[in-house]
C-alpha atoms as a PDB file:
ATOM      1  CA  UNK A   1       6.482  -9.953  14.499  1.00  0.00           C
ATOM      2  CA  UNK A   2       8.936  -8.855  11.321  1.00  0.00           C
ATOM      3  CA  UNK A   3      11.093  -5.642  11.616  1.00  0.00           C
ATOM      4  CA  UNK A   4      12.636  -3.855   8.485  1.00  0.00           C
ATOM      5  CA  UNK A   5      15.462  -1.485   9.235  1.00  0.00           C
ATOM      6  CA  UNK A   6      16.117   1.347   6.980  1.00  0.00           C
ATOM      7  CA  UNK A   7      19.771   0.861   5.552  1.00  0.00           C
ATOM      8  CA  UNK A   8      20.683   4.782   4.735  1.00  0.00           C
ATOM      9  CA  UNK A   9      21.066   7.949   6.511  1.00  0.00           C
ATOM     10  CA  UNK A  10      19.723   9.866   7.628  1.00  0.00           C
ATOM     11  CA  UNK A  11      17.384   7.183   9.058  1.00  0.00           C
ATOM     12  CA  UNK A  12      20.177   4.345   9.180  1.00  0.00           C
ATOM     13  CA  UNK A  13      18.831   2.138  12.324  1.00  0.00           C
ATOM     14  CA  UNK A  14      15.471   3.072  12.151  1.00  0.00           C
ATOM     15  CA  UNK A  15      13.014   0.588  11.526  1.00  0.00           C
ATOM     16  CA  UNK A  16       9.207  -0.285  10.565  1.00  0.00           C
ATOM     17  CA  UNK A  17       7.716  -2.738  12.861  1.00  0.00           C
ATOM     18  CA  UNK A  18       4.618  -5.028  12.442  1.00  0.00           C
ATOM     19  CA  UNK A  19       2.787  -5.327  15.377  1.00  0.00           C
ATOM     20  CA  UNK A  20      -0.607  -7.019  14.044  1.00  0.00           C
ATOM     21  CA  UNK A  21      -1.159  -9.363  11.550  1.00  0.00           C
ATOM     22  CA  UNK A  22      -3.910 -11.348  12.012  1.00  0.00           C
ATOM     23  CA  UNK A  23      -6.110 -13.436   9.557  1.00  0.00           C
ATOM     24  CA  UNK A  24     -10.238 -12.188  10.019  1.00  0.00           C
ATOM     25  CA  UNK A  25     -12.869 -14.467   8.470  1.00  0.00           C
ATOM     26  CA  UNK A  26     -12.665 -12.755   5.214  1.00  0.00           C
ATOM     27  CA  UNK A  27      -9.373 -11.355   4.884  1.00  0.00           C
ATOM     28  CA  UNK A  28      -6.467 -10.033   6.783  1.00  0.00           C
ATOM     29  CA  UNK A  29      -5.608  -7.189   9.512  1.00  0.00           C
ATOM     30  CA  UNK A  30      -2.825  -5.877   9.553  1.00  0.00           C
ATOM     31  CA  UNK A  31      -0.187  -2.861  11.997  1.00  0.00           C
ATOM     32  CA  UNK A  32       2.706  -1.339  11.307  1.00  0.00           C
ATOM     33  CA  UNK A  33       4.234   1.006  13.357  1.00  0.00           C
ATOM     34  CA  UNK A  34       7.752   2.951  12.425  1.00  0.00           C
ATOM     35  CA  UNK A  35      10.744   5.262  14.769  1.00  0.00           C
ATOM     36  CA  UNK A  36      11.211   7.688  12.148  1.00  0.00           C
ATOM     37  CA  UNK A  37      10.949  11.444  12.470  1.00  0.00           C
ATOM     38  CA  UNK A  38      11.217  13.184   9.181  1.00  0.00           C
ATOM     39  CA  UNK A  39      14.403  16.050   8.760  1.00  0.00           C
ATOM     40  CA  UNK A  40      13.521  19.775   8.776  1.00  0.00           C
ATOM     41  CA  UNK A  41      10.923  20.410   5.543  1.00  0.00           C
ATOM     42  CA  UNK A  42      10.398  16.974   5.025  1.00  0.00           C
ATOM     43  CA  UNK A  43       7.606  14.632   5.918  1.00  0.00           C
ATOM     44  CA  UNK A  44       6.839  10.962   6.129  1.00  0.00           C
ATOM     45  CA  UNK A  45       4.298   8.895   4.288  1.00  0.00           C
ATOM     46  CA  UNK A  46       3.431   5.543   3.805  1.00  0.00           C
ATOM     47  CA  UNK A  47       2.554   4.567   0.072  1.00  0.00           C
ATOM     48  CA  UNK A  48       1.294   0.966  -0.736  1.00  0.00           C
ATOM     49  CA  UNK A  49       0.216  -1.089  -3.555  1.00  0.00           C
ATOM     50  CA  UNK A  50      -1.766  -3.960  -4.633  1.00  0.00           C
ATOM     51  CA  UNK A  51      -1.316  -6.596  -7.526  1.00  0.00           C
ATOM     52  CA  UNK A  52      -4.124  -8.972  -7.357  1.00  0.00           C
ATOM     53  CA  UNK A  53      -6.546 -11.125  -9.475  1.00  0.00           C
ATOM     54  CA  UNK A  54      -9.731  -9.786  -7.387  1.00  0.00           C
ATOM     55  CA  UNK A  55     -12.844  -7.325  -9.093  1.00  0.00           C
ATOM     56  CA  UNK A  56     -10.623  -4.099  -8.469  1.00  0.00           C
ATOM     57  CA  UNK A  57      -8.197  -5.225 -10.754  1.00  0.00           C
ATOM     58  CA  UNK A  58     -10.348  -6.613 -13.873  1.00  0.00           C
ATOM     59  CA  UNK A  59     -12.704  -3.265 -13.324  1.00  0.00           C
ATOM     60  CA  UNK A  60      -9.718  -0.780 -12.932  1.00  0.00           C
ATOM     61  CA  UNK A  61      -7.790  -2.712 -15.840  1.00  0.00           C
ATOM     62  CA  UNK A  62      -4.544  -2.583 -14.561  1.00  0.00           C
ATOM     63  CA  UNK A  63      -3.210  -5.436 -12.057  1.00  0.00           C
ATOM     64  CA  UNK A  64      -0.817  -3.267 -10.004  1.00  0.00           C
ATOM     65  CA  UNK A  65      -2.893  -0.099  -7.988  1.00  0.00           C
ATOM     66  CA  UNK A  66      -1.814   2.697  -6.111  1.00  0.00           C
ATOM     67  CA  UNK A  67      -3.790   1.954  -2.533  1.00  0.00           C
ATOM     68  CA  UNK A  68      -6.426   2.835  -2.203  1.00  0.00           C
ATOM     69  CA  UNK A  69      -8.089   2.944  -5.740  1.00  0.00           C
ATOM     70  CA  UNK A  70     -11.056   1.424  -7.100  1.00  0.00           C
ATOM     71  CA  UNK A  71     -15.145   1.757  -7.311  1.00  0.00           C
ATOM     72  CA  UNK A  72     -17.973   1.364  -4.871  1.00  0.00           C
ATOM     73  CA  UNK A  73     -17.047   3.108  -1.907  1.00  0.00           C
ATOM     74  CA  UNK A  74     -18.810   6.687  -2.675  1.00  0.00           C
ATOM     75  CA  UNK A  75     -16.951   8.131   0.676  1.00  0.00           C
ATOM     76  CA  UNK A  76     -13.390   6.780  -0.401  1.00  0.00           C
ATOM     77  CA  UNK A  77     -13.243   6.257  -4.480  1.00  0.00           C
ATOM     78  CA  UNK A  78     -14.292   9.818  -5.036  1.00  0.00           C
ATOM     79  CA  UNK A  79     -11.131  11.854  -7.266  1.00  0.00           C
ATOM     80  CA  UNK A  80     -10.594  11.004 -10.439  1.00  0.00           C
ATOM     81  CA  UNK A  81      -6.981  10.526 -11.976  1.00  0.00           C
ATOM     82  CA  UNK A  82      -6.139  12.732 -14.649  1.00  0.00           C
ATOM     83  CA  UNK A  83      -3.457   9.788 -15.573  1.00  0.00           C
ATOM     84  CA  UNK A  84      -5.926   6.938 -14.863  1.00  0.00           C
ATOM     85  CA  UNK A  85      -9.722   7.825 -16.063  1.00  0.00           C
ATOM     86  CA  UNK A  86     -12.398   5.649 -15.874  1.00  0.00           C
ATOM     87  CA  UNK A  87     -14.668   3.749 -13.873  1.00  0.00           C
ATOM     88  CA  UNK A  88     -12.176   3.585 -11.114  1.00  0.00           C
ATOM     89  CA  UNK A  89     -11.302   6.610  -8.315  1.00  0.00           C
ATOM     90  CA  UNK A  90      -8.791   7.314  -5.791  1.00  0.00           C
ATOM     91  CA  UNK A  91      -9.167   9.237  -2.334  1.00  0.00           C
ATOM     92  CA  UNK A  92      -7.495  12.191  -3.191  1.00  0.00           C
ATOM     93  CA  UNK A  93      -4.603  13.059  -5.724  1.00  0.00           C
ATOM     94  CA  UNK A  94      -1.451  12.301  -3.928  1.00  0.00           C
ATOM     95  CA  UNK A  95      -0.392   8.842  -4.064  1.00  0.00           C
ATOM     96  CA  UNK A  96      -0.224   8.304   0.085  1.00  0.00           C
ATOM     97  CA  UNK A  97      -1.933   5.626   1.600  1.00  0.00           C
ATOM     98  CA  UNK A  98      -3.550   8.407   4.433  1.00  0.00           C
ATOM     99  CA  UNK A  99      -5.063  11.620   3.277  1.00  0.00           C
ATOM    100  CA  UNK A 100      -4.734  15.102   5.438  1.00  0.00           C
ATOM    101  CA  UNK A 101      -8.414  14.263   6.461  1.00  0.00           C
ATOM    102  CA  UNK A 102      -7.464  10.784   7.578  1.00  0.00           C
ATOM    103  CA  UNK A 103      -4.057  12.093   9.919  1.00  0.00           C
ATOM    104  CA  UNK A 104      -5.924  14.917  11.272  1.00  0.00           C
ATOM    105  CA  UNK A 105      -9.086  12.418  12.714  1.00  0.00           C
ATOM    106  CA  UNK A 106      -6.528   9.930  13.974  1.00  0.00           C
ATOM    107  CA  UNK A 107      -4.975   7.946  11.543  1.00  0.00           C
ATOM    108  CA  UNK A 108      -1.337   7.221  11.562  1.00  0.00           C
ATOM    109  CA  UNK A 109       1.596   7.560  11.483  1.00  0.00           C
ATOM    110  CA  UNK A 110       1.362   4.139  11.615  1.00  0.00           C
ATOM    111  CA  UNK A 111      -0.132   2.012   9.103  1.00  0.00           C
ATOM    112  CA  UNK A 112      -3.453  -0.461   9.504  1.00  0.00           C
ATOM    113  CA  UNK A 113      -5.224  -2.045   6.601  1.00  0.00           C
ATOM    114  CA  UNK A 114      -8.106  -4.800   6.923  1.00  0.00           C
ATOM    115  CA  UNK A 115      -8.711  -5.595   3.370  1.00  0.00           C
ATOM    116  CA  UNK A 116     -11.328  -8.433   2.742  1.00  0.00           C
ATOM    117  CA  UNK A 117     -12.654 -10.092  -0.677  1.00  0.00           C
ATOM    118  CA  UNK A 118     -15.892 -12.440  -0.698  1.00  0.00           C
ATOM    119  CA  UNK A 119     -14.802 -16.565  -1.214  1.00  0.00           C
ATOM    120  CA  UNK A 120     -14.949 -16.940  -5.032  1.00  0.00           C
ATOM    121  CA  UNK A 121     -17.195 -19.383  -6.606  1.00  0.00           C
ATOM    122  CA  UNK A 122     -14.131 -21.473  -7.654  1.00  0.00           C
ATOM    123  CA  UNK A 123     -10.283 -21.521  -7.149  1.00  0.00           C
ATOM    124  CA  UNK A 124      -8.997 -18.250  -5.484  1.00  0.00           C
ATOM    125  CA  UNK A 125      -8.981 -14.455  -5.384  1.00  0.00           C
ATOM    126  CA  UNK A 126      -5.409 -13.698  -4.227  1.00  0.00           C
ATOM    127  CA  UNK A 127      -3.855 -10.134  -3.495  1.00  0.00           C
ATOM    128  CA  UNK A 128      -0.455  -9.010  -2.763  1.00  0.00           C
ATOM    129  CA  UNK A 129       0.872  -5.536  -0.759  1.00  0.00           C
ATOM    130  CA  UNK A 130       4.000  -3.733  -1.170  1.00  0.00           C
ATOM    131  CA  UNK A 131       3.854  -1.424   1.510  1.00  0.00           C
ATOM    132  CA  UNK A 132       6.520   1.299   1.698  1.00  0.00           C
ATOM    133  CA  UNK A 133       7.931   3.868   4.286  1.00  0.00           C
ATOM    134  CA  UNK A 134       9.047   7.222   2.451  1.00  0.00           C
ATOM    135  CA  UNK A 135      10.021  10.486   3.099  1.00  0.00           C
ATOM    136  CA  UNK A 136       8.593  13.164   0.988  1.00  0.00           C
ATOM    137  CA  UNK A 137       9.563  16.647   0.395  1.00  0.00           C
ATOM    138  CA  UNK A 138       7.294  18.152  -2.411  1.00  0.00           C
ATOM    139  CA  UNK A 139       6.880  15.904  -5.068  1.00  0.00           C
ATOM    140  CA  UNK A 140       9.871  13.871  -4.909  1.00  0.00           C
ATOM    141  CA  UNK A 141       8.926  10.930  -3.076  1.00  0.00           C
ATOM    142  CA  UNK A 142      12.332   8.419  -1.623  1.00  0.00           C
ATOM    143  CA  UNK A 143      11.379   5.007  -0.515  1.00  0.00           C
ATOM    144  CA  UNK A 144      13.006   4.398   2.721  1.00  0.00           C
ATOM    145  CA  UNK A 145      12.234   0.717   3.345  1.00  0.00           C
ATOM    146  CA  UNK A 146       9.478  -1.787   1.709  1.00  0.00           C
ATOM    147  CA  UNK A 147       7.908  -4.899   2.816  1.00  0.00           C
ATOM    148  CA  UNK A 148       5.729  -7.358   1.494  1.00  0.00           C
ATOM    149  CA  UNK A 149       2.675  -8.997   2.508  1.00  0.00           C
ATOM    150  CA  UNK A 150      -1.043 -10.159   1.608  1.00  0.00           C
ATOM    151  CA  UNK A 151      -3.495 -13.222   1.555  1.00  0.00           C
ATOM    152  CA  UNK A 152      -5.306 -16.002  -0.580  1.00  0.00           C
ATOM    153  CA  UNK A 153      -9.225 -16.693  -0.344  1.00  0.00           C
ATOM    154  CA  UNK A 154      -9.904 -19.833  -1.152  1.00  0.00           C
ATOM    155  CA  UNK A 155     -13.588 -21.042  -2.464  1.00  0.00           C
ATOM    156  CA  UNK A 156     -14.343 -22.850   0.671  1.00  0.00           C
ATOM    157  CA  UNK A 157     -14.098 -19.536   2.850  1.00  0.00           C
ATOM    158  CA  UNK A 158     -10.521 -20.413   3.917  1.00  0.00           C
ATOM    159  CA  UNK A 159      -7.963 -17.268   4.455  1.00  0.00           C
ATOM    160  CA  UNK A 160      -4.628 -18.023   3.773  1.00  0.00           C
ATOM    161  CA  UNK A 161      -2.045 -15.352   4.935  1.00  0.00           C
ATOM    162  CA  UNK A 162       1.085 -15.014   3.109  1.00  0.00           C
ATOM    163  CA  UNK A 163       4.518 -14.595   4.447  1.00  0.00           C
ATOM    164  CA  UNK A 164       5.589 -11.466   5.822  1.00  0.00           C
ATOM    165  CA  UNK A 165       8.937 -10.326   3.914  1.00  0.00           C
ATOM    166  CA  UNK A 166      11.145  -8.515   1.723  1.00  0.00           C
ATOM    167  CA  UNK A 167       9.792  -7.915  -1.959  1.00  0.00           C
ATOM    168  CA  UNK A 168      11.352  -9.079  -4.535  1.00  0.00           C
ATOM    169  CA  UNK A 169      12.848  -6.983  -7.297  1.00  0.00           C
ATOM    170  CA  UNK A 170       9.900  -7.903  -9.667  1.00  0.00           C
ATOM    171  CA  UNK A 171       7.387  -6.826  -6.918  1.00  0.00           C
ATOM    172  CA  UNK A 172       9.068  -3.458  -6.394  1.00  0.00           C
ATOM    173  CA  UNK A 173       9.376  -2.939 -10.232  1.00  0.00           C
ATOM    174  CA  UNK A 174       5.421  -3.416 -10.093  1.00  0.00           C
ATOM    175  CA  UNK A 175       4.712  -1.115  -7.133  1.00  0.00           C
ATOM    176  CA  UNK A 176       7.061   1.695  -8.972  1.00  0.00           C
ATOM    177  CA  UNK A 177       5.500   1.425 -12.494  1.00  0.00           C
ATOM    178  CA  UNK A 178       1.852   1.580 -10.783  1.00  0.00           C
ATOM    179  CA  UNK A 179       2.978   4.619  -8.804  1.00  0.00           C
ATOM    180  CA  UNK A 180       4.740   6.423 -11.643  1.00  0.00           C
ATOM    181  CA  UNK A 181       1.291   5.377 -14.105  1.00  0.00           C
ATOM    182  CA  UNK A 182      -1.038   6.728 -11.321  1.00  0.00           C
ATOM    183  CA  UNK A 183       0.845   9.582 -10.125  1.00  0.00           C
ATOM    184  CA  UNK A 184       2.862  10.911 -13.004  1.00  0.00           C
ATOM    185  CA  UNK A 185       3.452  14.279 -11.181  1.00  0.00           C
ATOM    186  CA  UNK A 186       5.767  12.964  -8.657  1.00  0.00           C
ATOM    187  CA  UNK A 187       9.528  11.751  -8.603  1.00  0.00           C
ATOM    188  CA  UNK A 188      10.259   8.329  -6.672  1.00  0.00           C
ATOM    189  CA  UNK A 189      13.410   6.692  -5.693  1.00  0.00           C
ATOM    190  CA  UNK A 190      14.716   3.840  -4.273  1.00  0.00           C
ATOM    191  CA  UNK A 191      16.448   3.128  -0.590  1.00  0.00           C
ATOM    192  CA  UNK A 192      20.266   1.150  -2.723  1.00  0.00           C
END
């Protein structure tokens, strides 16, 4: 499976790893492990986002979300956004992809997602991840290395996975805008 090494220090070497990606009948799975240990006062998170044609998107109004965000889930879409109100709800008000509840019952530090849309009637419902390893230290939020991934359902049932990879500039423009809409209160930067 892919590895993405971090390029700066104090983390130069280290890498994210993806150690599961596996198409289901109605979507993808997906595990990412990383080597990193956060410096003194600092902590690492992983923060991803979604652009995608599916119900989310045309319900929440905005292509690009902060994951996980959306509606029907009473147990996850439960906070609203000051920046974002509506319809729509995140899991709490920090733009990680794990809460404090969800580290303290076992999740992480790595990173699984199985994310699943119905077949559409016609054509396809497509969705795209920009997942990204940061380090945090209060609010200010530095990206320490991104990759890309996601899947196509088809109308006949089909699941097509998409490449594993690097995103693109336009794809990381997309995932920053979303985060600095969602999550105004925070600072983000960019790994050069």
């Amino acid at each position: 499976m892919r590895t993405f090494d971090i390029a700066t220090e104090p983390y130069k070497g280290k890498h994210i790893h993806v150690t599961r990606y596996v198409r289901t009948t109605t979507g993808m799975e997906i595990n990412v492990e990383h080597n990193v240990t956060a410096d003194t006062g600092k902590e690492v998170q992983w923060i991803q986002t979604f652009t995608s044609n599916n119900v989310f998107s045309k319900v929440c109004k905005q292509q690009t979300i902060v994951d996980p965000f959306g509606f029907g889930t009473p147990s996850l879409h439960k906070v609203s956004l000051p920046a974002m109100p509506g319809t729509c709800k995140a899991d709490d008000l920090l733009p990680f992809y794990w809460t404090a509840d969800d580290l303290t019952n076992g999740n992480g530090p790595g990173f699984s997602d199985t994310p699943k849309n119905p077949a559409p009637a016609t054509g396809r419902v497509w969705t795209q991840f920009t997942l990204a390893l940061t380090e945090v230290s209060g609010k200010s939020i530095r990206h320490l290395v991104s990759m890309f991934w996601g899947y196509d359902r088809m109308a006949d049932g089909e699941v097509r996975a998409a490449a594993i990879r690097t995103p693109t500039k336009d794809e990381m423009r997309a995932h920053f805008s979303s985060l600095k809409k969602m999550f105004p209160d925070f600072t983000y930067t960019s790994a050069p």
